[in-house]
C-alpha atoms as a PDB file:
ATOM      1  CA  UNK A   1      24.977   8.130  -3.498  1.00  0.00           C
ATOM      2  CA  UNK A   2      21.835   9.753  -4.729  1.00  0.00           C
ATOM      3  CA  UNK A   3      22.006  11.570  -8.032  1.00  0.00           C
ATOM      4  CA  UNK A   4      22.259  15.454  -7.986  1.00  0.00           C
ATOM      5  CA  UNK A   5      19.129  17.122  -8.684  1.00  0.00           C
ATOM      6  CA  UNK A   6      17.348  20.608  -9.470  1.00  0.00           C
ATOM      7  CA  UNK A   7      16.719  22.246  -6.572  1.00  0.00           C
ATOM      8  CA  UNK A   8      12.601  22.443  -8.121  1.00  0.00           C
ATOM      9  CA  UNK A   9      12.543  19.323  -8.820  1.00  0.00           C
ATOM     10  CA  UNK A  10      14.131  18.422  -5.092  1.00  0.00           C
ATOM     11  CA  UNK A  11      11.603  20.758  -3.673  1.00  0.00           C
ATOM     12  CA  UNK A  12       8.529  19.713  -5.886  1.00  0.00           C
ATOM     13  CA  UNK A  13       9.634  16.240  -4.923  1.00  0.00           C
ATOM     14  CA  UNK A  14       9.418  16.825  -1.165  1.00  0.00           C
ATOM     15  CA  UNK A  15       6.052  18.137  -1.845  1.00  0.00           C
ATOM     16  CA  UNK A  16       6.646  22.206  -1.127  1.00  0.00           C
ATOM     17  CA  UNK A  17       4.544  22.299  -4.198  1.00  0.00           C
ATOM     18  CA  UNK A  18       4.456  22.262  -8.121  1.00  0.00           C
ATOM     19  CA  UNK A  19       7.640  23.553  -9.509  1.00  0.00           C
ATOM     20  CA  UNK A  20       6.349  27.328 -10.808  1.00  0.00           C
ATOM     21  CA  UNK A  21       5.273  27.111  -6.342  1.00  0.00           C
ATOM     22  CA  UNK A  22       8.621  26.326  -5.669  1.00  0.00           C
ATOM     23  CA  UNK A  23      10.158  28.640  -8.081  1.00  0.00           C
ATOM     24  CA  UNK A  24       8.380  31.675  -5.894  1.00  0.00           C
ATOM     25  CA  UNK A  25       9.559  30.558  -2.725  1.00  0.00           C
ATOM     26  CA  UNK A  26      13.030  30.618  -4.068  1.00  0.00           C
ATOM     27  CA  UNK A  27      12.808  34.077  -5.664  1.00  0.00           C
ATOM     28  CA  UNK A  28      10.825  34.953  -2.022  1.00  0.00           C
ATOM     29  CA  UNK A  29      14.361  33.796  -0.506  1.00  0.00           C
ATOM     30  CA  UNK A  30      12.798  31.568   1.720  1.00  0.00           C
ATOM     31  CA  UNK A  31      15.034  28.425   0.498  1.00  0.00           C
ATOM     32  CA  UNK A  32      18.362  28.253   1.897  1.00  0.00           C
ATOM     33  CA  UNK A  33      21.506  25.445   0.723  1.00  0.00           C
ATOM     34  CA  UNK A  34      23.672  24.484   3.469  1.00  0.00           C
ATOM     35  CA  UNK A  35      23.125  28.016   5.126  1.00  0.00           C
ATOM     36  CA  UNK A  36      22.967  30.314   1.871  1.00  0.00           C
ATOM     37  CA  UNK A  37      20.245  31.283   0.300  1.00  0.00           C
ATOM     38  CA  UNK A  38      19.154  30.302  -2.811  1.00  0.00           C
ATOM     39  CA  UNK A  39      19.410  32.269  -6.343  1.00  0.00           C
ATOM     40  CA  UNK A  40      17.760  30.344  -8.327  1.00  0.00           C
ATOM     41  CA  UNK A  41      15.516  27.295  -8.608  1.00  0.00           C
ATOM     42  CA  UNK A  42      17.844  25.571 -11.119  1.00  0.00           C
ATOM     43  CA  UNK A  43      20.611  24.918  -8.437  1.00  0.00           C
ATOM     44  CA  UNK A  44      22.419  21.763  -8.425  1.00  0.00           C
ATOM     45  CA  UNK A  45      22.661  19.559  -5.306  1.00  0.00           C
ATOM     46  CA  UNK A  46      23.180  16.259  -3.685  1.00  0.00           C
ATOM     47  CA  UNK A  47      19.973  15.398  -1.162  1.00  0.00           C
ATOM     48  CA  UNK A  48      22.234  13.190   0.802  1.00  0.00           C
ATOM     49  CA  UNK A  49      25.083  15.470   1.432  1.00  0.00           C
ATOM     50  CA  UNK A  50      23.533  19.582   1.124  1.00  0.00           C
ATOM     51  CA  UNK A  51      21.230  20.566   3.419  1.00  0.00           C
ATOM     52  CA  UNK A  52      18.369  22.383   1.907  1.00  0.00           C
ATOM     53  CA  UNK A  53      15.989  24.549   4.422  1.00  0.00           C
ATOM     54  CA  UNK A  54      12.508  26.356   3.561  1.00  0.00           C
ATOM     55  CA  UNK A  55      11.888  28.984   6.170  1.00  0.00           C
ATOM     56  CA  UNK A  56      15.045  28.135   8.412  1.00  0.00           C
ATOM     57  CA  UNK A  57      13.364  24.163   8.591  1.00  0.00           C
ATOM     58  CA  UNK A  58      15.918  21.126   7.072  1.00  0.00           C
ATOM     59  CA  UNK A  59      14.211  19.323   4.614  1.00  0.00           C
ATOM     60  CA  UNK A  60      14.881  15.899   5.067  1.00  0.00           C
ATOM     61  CA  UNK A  61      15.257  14.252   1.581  1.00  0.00           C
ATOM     62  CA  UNK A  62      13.145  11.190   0.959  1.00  0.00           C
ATOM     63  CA  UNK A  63      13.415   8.725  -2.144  1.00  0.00           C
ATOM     64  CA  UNK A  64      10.022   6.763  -1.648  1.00  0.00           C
ATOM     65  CA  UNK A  65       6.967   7.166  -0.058  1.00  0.00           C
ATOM     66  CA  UNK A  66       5.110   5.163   1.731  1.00  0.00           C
ATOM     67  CA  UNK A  67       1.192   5.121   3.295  1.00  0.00           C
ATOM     68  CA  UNK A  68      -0.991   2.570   4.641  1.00  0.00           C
ATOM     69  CA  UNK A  69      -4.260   3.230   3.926  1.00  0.00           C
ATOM     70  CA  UNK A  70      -7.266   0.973   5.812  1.00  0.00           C
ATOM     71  CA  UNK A  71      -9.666   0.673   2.422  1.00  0.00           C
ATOM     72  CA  UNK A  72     -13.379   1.066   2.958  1.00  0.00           C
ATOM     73  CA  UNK A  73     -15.791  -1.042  -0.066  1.00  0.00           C
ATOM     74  CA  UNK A  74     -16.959   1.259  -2.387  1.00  0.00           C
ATOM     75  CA  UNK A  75     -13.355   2.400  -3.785  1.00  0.00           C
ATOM     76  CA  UNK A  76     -11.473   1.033  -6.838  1.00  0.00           C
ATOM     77  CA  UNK A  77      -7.570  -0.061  -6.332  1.00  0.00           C
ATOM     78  CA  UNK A  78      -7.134   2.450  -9.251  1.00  0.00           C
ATOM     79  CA  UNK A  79      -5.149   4.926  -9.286  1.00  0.00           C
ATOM     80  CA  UNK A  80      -7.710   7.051 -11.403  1.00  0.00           C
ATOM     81  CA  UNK A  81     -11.285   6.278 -12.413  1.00  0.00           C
ATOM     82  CA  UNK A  82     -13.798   7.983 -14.601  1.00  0.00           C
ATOM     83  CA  UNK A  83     -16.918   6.254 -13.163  1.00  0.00           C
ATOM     84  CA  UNK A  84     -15.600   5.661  -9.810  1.00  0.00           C
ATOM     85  CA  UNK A  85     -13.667   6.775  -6.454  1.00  0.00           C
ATOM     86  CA  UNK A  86     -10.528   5.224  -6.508  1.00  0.00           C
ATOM     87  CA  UNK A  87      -8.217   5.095  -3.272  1.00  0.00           C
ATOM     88  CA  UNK A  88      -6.271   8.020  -3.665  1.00  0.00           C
ATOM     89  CA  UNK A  89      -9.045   9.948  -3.533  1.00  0.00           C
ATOM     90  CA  UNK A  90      -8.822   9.054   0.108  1.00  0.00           C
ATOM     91  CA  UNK A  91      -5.243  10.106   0.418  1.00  0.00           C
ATOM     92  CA  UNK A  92      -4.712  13.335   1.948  1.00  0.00           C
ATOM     93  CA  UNK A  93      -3.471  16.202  -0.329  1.00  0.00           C
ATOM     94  CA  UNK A  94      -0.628  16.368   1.554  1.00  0.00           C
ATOM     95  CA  UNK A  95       0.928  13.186   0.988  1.00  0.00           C
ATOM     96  CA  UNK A  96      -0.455  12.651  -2.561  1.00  0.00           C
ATOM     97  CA  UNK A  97       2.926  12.629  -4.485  1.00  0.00           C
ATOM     98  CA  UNK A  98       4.040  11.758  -8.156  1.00  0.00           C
ATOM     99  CA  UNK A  99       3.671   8.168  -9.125  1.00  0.00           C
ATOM    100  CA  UNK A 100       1.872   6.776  -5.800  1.00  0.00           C
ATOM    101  CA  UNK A 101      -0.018   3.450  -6.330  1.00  0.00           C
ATOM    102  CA  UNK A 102      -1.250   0.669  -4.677  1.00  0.00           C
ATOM    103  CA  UNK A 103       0.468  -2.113  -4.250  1.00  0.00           C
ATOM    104  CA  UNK A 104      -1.511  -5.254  -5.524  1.00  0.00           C
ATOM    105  CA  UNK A 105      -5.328  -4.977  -5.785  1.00  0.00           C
ATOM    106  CA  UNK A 106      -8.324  -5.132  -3.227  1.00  0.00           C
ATOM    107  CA  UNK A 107     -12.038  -5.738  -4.690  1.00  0.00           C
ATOM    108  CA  UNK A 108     -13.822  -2.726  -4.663  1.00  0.00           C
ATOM    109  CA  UNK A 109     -16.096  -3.839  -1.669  1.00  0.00           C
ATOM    110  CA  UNK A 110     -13.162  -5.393  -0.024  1.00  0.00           C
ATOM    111  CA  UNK A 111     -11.675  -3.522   3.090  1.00  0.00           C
ATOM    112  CA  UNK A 112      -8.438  -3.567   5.373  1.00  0.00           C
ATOM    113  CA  UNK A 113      -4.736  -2.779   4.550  1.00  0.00           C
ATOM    114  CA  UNK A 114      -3.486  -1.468   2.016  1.00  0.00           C
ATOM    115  CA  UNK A 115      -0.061  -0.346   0.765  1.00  0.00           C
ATOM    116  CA  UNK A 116       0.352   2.741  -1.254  1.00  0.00           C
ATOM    117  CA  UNK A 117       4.099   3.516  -2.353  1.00  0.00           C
ATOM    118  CA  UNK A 118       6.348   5.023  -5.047  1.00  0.00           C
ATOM    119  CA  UNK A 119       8.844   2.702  -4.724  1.00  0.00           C
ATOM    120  CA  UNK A 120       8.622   0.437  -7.400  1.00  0.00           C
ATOM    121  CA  UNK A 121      11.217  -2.196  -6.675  1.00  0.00           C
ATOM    122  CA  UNK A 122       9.885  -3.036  -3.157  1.00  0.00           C
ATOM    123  CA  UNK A 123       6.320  -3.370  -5.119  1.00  0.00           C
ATOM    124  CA  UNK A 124       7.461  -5.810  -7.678  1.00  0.00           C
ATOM    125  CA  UNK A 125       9.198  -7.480  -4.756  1.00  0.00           C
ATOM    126  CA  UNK A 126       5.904  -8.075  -3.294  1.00  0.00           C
ATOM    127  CA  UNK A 127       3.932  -8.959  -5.494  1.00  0.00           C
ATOM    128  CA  UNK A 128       6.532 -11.207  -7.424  1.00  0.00           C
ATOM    129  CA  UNK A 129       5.290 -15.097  -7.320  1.00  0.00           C
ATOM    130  CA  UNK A 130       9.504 -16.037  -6.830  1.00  0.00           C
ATOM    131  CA  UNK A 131       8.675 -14.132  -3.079  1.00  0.00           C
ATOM    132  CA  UNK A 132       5.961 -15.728  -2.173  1.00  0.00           C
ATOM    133  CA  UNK A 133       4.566 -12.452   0.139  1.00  0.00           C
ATOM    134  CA  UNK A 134       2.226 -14.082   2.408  1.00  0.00           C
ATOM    135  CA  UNK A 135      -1.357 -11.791   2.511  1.00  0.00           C
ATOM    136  CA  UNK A 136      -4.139 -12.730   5.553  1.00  0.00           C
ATOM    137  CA  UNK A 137      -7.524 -12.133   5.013  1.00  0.00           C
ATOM    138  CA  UNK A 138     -10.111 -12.271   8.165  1.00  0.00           C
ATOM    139  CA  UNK A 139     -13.853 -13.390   6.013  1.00  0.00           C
ATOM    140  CA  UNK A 140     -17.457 -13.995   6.800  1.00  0.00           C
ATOM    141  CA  UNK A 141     -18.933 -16.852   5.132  1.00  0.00           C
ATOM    142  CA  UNK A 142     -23.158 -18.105   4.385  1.00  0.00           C
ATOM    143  CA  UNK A 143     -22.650 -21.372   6.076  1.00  0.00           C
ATOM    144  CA  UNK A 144     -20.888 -23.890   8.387  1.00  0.00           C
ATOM    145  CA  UNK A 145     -17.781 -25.358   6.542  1.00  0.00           C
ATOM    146  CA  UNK A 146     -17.029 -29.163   7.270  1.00  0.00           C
ATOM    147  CA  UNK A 147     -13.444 -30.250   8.189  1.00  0.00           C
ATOM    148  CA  UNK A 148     -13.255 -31.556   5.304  1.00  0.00           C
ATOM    149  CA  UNK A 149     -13.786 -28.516   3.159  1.00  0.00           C
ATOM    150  CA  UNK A 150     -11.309 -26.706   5.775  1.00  0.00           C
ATOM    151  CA  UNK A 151      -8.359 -29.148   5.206  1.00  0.00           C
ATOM    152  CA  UNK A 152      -9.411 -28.753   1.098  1.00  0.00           C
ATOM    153  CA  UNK A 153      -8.857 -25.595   1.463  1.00  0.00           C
ATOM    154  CA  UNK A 154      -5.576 -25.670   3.880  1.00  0.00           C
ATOM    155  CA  UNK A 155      -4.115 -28.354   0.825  1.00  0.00           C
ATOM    156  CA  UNK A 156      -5.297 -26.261  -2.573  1.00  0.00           C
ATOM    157  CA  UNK A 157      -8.262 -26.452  -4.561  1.00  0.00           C
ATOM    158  CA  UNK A 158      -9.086 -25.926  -8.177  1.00  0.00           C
ATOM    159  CA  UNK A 159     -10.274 -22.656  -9.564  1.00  0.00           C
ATOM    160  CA  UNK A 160     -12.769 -22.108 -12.111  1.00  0.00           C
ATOM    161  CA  UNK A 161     -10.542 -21.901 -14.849  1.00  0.00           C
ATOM    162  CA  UNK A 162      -8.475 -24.805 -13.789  1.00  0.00           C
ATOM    163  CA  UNK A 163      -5.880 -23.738 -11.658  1.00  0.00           C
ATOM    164  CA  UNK A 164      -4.714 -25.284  -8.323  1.00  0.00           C
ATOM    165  CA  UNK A 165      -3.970 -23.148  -5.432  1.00  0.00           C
ATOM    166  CA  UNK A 166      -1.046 -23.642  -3.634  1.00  0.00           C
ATOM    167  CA  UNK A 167      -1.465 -24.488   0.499  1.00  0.00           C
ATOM    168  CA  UNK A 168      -2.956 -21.538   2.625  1.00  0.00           C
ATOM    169  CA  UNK A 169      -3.233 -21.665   6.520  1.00  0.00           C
ATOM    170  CA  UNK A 170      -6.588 -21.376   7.613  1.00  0.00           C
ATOM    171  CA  UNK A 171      -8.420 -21.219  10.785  1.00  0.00           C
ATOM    172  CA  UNK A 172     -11.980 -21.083  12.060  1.00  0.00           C
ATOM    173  CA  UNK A 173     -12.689 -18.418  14.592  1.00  0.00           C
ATOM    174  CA  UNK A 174     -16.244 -18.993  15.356  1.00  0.00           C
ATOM    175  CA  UNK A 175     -18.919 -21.820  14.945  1.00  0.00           C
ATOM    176  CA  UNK A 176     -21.942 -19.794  13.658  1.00  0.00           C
ATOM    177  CA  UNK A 177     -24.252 -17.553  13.397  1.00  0.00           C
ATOM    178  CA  UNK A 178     -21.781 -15.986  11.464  1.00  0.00           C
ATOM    179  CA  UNK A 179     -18.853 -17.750  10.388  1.00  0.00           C
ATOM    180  CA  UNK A 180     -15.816 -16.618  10.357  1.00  0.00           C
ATOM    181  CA  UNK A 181     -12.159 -17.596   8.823  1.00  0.00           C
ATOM    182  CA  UNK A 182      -8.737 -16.463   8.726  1.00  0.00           C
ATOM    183  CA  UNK A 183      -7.300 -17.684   5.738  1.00  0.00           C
ATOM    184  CA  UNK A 184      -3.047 -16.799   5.227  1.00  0.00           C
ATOM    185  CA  UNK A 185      -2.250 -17.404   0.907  1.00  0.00           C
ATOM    186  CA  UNK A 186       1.416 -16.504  -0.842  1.00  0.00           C
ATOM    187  CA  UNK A 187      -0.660 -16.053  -4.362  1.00  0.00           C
ATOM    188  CA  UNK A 188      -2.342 -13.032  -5.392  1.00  0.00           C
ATOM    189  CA  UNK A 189      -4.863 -14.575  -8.688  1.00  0.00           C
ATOM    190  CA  UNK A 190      -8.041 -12.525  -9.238  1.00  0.00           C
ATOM    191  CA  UNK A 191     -10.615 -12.556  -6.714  1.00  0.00           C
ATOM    192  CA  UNK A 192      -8.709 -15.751  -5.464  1.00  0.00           C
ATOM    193  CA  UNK A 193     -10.077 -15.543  -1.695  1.00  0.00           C
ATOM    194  CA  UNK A 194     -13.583 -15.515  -2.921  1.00  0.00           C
ATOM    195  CA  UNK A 195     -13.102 -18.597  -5.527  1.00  0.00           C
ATOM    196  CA  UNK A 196     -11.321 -20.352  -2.960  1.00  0.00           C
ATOM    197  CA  UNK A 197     -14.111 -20.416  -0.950  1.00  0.00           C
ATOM    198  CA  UNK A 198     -16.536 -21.042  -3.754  1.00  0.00           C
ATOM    199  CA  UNK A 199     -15.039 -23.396  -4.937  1.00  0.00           C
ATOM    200  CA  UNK A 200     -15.856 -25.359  -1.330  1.00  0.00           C
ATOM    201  CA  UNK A 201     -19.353 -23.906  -1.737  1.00  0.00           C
ATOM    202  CA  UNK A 202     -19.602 -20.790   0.571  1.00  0.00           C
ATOM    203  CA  UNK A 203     -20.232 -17.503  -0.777  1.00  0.00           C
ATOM    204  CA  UNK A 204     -17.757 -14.892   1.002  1.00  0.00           C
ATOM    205  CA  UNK A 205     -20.241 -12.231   2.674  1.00  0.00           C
ATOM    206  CA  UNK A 206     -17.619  -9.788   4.322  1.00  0.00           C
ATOM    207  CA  UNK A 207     -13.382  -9.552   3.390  1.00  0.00           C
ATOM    208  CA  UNK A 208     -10.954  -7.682   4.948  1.00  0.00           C
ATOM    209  CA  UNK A 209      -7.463  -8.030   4.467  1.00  0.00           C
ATOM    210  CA  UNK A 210      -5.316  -7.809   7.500  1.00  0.00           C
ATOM    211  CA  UNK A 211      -1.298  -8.202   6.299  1.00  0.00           C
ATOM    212  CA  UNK A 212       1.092  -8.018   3.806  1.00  0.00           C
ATOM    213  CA  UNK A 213       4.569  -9.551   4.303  1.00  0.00           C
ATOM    214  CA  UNK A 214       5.659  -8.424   7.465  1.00  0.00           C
ATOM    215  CA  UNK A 215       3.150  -5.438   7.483  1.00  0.00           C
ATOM    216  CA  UNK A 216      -0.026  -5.860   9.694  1.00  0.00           C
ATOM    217  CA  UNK A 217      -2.769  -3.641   9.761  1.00  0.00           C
ATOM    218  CA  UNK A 218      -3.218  -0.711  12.524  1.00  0.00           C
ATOM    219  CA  UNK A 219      -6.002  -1.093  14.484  1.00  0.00           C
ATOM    220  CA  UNK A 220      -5.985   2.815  15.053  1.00  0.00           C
ATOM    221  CA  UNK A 221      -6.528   3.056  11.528  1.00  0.00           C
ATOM    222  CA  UNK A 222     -10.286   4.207  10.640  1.00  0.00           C
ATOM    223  CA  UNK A 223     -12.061   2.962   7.626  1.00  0.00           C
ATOM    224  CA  UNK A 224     -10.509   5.278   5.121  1.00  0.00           C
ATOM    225  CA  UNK A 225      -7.695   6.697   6.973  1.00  0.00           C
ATOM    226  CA  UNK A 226      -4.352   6.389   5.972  1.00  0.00           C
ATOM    227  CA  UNK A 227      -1.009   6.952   7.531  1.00  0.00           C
ATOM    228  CA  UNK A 228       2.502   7.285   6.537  1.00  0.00           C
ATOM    229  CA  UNK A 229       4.685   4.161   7.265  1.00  0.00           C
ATOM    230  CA  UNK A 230       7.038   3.891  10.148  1.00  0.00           C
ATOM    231  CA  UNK A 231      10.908   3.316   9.399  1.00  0.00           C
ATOM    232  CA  UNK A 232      10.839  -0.134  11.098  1.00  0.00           C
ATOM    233  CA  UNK A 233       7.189  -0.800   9.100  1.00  0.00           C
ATOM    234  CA  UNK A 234       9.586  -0.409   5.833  1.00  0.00           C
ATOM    235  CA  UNK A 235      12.779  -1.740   7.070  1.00  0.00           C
ATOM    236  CA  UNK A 236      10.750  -5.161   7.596  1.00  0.00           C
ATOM    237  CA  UNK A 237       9.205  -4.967   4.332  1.00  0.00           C
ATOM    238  CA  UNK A 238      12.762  -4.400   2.832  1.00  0.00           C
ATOM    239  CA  UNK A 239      13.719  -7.575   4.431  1.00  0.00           C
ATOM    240  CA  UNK A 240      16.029  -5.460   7.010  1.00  0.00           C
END
């Protein structure tokens, strides 16, 4: 059972506003619990078992949030910046709640998915080495790779500081001019797609990453849109 809470904080929480905001719609008598209306903002209640309503409308209580976001280059994986954009500037003000992050880092001129959440557990779940979250990348690259630097790849190669990869599933989409890979890894080391590939010899000219775990892209998704996730989109994360 979820712990009782403030009615502000409940309120604040389902994003009706900063907590002085909230305290006006109370004293307005806008909020109502389980059919009367609210005296004050410092009510107790349960968000699993009261129902609270602003303006005669149930608000459905909500632990985590969670957003995909479809990251253009040019914006840090930061949740704030002094010299940059980072990608919750792109986040709507509606959905920009307390504590939302990414989940795991993308290269500033990296694009594709990207999860941003406030649920902690799930994001040390995926990003835990013991898990093993498998992440696929779609990538350009400045020149024809051989087999044999596809099956080096496909088997682990050696860093630049030493370390050996583990096996990644790769696969060739086109045979020039540009060429193109999809490469599938269960690591997330820094800027590993790029020293993969550079460690082969080929320069990465264009990344995009296209899944996490069981969550894949939208291809409705502009460059710089984000959406909230679906219940199934979360329940497969989850491991449900």
């Amino acid at each position: 059972m979820t712990q009782r809470q403030r009615l502000d904080k409940f309120l604040a929480h389902m994003r009706f506003g900063t907590r002085r905001e909230v305290k006006t719609l109370v004293r307005a008598g806008r909020v109502t619990i389980n059919g009367k209306v609210a005296t004050s903002s410092d009510l107790s209640l349960c968000p699993d078992r009261d129902v609270v309503a602003v303006d005669g409308q149930p608000v459905k209580y909500q632990e985590y949030f969670y957003l995909m976001l479809n990251k253009p280059a040019g914006y840090l994986t930061a949740t704030k910046d002094r010299l940059a954009p980072t990608v919750l500037d792109l986040v709507p003000e509606e959905w920009r709640v307390k504590d939302l992050a990414p989940v795991g880092r993308l290269d500033k001129d990296t694009e594709g998915l990207l999860l941003l959440t406030t649920d902690g557990p799930l994001t040390h779940r995926l990003l835990s080495p013991t898990w093993e979250t498998p992440k696929t990348y779609f990538l350009r690259i400045d020149g024809e790779p051989t087999d044999e630097e596809l099956k080096t790849l496909a088997c682990g190669v050696v860093l630049d500081d030493g370390y050996r990869t583990r096996p990644a599933e790769v696969k060739l989409l086109t045979t020039g001019p540009e060429w193109e890979l999809v490469l599938t890894i269960c690591e997330g080391k820094f800027h590993q797609v790029k020293r993969m590939l550079q460690a082969v010899g080929k320069q990465v000219t264009y990344l995009q990453r296209r899944s996490m775990g069981t969550l894949s892209l939208d291809p409705g998704l502009a460059l710089g849109e984000c959406r909230p996730l679906t219940a199934e989109e979360i329940n497969g994360l989850k491991g449900r």
